[in-house]
PDB file of N, CA and C in Angstrom:
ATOM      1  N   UNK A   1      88.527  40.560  32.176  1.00  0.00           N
ATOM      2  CA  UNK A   1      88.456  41.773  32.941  1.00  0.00           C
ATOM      3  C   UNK A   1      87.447  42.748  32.329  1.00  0.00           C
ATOM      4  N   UNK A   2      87.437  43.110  30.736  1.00  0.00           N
ATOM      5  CA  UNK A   2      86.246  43.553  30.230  1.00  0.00           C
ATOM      6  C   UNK A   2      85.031  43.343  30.453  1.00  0.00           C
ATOM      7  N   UNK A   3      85.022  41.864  30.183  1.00  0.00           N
ATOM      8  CA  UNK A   3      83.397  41.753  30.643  1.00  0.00           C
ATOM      9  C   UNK A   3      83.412  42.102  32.008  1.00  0.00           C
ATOM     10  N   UNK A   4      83.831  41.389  32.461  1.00  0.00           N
ATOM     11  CA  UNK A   4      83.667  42.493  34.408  1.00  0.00           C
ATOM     12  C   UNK A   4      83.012  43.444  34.498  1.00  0.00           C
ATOM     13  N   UNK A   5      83.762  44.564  33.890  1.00  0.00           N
ATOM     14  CA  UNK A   5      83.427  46.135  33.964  1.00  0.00           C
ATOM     15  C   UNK A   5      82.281  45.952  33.407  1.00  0.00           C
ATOM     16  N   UNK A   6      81.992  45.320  32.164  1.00  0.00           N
ATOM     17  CA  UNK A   6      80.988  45.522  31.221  1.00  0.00           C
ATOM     18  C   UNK A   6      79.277  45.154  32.254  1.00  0.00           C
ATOM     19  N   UNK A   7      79.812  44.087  32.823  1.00  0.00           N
ATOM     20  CA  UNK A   7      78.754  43.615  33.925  1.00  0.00           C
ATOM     21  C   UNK A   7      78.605  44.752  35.185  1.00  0.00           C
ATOM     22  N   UNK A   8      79.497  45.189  35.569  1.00  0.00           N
ATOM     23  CA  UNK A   8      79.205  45.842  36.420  1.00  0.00           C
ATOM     24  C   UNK A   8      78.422  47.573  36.394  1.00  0.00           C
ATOM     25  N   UNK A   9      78.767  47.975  35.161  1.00  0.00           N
ATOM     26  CA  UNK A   9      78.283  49.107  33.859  1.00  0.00           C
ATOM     27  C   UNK A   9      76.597  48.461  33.629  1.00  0.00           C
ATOM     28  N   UNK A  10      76.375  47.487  33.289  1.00  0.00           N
ATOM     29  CA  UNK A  10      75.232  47.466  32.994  1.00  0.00           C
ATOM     30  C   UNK A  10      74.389  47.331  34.239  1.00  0.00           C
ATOM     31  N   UNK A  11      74.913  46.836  35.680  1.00  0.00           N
ATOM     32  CA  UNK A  11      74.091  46.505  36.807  1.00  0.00           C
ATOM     33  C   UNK A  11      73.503  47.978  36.884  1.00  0.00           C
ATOM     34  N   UNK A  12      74.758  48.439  36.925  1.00  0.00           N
ATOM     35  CA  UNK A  12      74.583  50.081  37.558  1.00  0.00           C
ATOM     36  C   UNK A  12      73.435  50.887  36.360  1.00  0.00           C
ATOM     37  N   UNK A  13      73.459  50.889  35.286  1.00  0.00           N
ATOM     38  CA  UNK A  13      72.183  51.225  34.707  1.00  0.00           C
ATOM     39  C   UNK A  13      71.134  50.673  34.898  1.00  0.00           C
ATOM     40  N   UNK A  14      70.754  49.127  35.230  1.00  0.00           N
ATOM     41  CA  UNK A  14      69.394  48.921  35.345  1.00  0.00           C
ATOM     42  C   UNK A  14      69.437  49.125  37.050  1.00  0.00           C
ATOM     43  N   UNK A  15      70.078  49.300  37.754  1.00  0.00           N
ATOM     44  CA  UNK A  15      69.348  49.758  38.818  1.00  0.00           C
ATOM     45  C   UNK A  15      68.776  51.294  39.202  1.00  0.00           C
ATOM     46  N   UNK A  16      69.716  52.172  38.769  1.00  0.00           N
ATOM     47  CA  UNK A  16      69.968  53.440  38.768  1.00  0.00           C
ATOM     48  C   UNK A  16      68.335  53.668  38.258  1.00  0.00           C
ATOM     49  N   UNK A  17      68.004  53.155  37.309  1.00  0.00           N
ATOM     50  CA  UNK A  17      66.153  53.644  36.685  1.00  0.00           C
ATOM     51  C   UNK A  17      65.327  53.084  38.047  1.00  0.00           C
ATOM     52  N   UNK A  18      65.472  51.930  38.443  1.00  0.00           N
ATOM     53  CA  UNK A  18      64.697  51.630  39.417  1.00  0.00           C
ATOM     54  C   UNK A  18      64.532  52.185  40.328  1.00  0.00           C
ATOM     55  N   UNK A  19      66.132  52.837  40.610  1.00  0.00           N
ATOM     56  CA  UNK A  19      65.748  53.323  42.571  1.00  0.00           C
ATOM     57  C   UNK A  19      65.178  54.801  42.250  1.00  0.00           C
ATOM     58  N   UNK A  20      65.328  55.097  40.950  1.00  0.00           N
ATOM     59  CA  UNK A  20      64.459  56.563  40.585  1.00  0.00           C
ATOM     60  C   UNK A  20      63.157  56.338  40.806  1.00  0.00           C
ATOM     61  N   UNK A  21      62.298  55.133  40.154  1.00  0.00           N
ATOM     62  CA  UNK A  21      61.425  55.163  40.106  1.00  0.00           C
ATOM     63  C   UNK A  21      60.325  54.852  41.630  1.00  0.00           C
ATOM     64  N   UNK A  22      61.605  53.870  42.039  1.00  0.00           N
ATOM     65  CA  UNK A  22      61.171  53.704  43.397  1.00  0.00           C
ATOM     66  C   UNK A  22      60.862  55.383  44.430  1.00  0.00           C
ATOM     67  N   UNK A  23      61.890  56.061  43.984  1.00  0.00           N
ATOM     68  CA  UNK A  23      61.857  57.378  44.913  1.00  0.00           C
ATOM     69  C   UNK A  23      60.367  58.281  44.455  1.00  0.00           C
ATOM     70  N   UNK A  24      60.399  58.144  43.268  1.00  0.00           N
ATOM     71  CA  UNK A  24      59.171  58.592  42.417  1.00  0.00           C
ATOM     72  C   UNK A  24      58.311  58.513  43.041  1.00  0.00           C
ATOM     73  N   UNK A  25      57.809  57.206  43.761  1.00  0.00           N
ATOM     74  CA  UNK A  25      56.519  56.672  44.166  1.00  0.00           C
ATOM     75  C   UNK A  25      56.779  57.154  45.371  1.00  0.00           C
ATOM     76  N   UNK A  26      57.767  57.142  46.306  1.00  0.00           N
ATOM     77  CA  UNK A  26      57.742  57.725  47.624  1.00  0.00           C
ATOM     78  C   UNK A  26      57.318  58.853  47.923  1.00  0.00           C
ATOM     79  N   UNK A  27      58.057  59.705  46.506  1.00  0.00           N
ATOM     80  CA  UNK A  27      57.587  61.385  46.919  1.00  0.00           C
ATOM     81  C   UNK A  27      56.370  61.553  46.702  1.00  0.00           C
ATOM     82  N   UNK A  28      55.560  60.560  45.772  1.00  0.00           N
ATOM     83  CA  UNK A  28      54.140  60.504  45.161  1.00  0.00           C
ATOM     84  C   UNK A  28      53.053  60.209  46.487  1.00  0.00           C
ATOM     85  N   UNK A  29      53.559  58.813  47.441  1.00  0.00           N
ATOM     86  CA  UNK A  29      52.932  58.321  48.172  1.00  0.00           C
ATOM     87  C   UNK A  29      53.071  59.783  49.873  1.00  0.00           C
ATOM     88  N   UNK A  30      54.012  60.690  49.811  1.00  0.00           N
ATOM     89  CA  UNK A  30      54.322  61.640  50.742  1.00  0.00           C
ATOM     90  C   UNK A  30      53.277  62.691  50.048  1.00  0.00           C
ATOM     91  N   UNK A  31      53.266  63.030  49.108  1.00  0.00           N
ATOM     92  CA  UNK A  31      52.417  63.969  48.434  1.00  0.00           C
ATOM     93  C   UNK A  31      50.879  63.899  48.845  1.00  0.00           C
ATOM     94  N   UNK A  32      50.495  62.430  48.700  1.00  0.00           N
ATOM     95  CA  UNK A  32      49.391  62.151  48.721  1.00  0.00           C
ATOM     96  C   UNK A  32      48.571  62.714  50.268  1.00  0.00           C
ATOM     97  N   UNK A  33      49.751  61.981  51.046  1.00  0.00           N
ATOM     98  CA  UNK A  33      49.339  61.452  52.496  1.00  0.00           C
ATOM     99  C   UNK A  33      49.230  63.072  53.198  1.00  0.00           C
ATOM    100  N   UNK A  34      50.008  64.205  52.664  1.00  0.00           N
ATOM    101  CA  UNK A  34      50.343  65.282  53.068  1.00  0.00           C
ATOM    102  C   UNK A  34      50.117  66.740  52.377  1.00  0.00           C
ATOM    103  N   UNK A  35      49.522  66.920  51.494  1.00  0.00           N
ATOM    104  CA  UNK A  35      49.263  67.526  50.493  1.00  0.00           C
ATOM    105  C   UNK A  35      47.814  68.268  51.041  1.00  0.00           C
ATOM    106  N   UNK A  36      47.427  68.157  51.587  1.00  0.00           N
ATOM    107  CA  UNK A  36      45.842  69.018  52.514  1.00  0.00           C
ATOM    108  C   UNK A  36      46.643  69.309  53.151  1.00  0.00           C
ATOM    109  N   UNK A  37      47.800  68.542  54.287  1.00  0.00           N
ATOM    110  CA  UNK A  37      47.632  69.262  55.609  1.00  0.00           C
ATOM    111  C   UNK A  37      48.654  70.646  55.199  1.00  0.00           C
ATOM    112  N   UNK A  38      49.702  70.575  54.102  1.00  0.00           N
ATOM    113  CA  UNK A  38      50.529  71.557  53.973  1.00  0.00           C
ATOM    114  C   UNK A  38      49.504  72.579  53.453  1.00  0.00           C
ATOM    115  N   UNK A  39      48.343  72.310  53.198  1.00  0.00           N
ATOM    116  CA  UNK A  39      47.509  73.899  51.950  1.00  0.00           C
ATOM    117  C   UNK A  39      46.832  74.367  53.459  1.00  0.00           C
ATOM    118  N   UNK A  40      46.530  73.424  54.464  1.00  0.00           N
ATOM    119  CA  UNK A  40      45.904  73.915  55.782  1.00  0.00           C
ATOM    120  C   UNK A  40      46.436  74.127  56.763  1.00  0.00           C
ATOM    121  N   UNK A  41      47.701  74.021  56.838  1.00  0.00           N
ATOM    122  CA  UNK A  41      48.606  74.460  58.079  1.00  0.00           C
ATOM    123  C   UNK A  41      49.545  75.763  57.258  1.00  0.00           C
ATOM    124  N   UNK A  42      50.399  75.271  56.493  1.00  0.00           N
ATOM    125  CA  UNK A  42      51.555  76.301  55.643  1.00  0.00           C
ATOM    126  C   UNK A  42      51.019  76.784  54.402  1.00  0.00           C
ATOM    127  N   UNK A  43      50.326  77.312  54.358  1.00  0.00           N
ATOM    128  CA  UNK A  43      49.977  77.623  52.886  1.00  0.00           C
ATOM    129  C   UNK A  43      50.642  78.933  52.432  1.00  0.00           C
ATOM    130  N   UNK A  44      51.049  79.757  53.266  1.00  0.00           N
ATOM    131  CA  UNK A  44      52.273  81.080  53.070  1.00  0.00           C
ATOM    132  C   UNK A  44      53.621  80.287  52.841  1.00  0.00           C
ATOM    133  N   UNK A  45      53.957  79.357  52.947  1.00  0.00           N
ATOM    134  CA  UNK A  45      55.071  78.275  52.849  1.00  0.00           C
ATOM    135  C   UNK A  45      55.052  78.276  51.486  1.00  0.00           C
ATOM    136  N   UNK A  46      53.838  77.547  50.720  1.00  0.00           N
ATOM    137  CA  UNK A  46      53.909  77.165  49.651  1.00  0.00           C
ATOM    138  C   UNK A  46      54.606  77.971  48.200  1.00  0.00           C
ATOM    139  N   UNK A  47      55.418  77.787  47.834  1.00  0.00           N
ATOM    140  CA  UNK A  47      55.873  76.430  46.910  1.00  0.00           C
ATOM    141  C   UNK A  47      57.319  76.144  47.466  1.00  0.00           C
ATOM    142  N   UNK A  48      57.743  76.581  48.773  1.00  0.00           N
ATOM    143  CA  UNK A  48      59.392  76.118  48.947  1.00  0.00           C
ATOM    144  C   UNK A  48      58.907  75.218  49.468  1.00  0.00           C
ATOM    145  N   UNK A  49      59.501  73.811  49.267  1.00  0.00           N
ATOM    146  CA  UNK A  49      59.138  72.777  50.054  1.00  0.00           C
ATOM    147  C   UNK A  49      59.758  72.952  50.889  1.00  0.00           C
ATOM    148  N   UNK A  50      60.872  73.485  51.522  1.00  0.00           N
ATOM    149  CA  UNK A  50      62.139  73.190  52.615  1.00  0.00           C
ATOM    150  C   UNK A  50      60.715  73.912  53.875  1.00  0.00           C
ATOM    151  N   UNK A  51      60.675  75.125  53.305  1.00  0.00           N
ATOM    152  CA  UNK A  51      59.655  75.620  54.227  1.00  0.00           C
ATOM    153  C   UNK A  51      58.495  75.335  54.387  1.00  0.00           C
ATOM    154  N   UNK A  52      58.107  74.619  53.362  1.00  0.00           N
ATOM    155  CA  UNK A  52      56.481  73.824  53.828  1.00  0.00           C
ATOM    156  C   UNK A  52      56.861  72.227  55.229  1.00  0.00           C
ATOM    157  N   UNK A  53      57.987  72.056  54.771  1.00  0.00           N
ATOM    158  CA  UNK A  53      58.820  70.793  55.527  1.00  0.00           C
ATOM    159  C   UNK A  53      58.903  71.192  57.054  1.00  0.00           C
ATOM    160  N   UNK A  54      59.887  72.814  57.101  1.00  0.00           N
ATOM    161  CA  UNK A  54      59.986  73.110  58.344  1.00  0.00           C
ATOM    162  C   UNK A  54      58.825  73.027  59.091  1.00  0.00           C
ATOM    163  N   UNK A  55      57.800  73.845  58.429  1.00  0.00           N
ATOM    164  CA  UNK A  55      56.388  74.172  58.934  1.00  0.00           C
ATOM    165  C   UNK A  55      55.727  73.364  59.532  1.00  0.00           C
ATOM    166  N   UNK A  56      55.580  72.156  58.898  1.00  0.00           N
ATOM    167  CA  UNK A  56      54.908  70.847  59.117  1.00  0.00           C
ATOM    168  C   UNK A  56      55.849  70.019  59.893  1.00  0.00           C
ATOM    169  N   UNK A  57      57.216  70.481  59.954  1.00  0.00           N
ATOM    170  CA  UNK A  57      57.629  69.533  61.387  1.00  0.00           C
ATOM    171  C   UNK A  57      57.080  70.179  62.479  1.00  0.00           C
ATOM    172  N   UNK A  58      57.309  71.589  62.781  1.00  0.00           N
ATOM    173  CA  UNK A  58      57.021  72.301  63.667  1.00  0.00           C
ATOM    174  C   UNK A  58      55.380  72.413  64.364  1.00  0.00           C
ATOM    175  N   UNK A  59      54.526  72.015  63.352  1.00  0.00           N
ATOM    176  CA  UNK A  59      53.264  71.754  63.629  1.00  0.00           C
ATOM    177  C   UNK A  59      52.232  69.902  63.720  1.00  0.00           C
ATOM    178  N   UNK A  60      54.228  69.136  63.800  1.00  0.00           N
ATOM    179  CA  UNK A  60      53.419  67.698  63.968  1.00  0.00           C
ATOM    180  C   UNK A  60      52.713  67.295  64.491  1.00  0.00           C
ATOM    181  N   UNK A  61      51.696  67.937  65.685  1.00  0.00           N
ATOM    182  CA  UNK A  61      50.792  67.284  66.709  1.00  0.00           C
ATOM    183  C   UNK A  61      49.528  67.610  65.784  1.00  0.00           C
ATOM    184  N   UNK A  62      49.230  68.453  64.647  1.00  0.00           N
ATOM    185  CA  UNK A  62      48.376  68.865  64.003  1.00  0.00           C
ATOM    186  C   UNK A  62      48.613  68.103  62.726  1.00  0.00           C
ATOM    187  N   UNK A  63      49.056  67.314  62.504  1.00  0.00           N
ATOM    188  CA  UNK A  63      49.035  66.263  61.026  1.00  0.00           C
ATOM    189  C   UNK A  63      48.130  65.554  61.304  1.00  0.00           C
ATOM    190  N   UNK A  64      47.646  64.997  60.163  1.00  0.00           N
ATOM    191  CA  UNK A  64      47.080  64.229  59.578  1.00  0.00           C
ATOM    192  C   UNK A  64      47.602  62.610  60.639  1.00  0.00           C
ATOM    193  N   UNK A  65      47.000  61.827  60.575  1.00  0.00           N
ATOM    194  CA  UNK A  65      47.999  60.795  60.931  1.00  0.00           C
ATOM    195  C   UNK A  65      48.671  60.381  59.414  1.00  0.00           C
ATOM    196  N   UNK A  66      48.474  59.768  58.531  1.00  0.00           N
ATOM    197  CA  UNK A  66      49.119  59.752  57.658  1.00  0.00           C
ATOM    198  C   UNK A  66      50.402  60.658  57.010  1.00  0.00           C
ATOM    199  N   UNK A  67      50.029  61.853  57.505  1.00  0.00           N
ATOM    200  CA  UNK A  67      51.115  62.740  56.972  1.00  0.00           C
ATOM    201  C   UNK A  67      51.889  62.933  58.331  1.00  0.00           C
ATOM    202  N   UNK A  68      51.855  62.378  59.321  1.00  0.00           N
ATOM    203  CA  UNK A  68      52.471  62.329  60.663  1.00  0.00           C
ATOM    204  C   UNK A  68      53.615  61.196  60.453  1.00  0.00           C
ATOM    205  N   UNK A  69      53.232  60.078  60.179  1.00  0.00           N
ATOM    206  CA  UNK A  69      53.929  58.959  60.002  1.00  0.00           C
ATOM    207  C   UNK A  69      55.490  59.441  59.214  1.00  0.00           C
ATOM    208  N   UNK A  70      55.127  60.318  58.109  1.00  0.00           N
ATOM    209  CA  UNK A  70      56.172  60.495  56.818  1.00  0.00           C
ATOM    210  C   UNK A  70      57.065  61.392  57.595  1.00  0.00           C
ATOM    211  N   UNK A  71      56.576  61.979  58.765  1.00  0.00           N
ATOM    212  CA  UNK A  71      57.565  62.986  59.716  1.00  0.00           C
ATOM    213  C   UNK A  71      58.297  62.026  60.681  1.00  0.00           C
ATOM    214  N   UNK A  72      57.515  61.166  61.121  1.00  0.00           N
ATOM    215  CA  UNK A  72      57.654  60.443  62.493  1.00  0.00           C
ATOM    216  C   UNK A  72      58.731  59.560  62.263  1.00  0.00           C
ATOM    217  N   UNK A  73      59.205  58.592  60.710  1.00  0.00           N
ATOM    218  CA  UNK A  73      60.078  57.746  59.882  1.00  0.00           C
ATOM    219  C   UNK A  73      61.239  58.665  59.367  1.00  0.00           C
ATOM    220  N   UNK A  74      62.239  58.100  59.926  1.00  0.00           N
ATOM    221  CA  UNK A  74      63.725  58.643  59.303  1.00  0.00           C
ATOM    222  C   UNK A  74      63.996  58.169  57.729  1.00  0.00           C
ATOM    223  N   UNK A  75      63.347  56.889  58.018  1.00  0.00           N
ATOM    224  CA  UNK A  75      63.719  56.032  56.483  1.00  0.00           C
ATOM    225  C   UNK A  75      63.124  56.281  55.342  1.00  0.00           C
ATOM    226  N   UNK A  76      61.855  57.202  55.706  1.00  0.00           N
ATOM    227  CA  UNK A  76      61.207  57.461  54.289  1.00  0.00           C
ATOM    228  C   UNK A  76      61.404  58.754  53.457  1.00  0.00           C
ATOM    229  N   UNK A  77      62.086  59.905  54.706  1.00  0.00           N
ATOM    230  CA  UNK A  77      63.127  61.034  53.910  1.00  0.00           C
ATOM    231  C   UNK A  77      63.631  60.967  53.096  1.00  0.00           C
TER     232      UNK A  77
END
């Protein structure tokens, strides 16, 4: 029964770094794709993201296509 736990304790640490790192790259790869259009559409927004977010939903016909996509996908939120 120990080892059990013990296995299941260690899954949960080596994944737990991964899906960080995985998210890492998402917010990195959203940054990238979107990072002009927020300094050229919301730039009074800037630095709350919630409100650079609102801004740039509210102005999706004016994205980037790339930074359109990261609005347009539920899954990459």
């Amino acid at each position: 029964m120990q080892t059990k736990s013990a296995l299941i304790v260690l899954a949960a640490l080596l994944i737990a770094p991964t899906a960080a790192l995985c998210q890492g790259s998402i917010r990195e790869q959203q940054q990238q794709a979107c990072e002009d259009d927020a300094y050229r559409l919301c730039p009074d927004e800037i630095p709350d993201e919630a409100r650079v977010a609102q801004c740039m939903a509210r102005q999706k016909s004016k994205l980037s296509p790339a930074c359109r996509a990261w609005f347009s996908s539920p899954r990459r939120r």
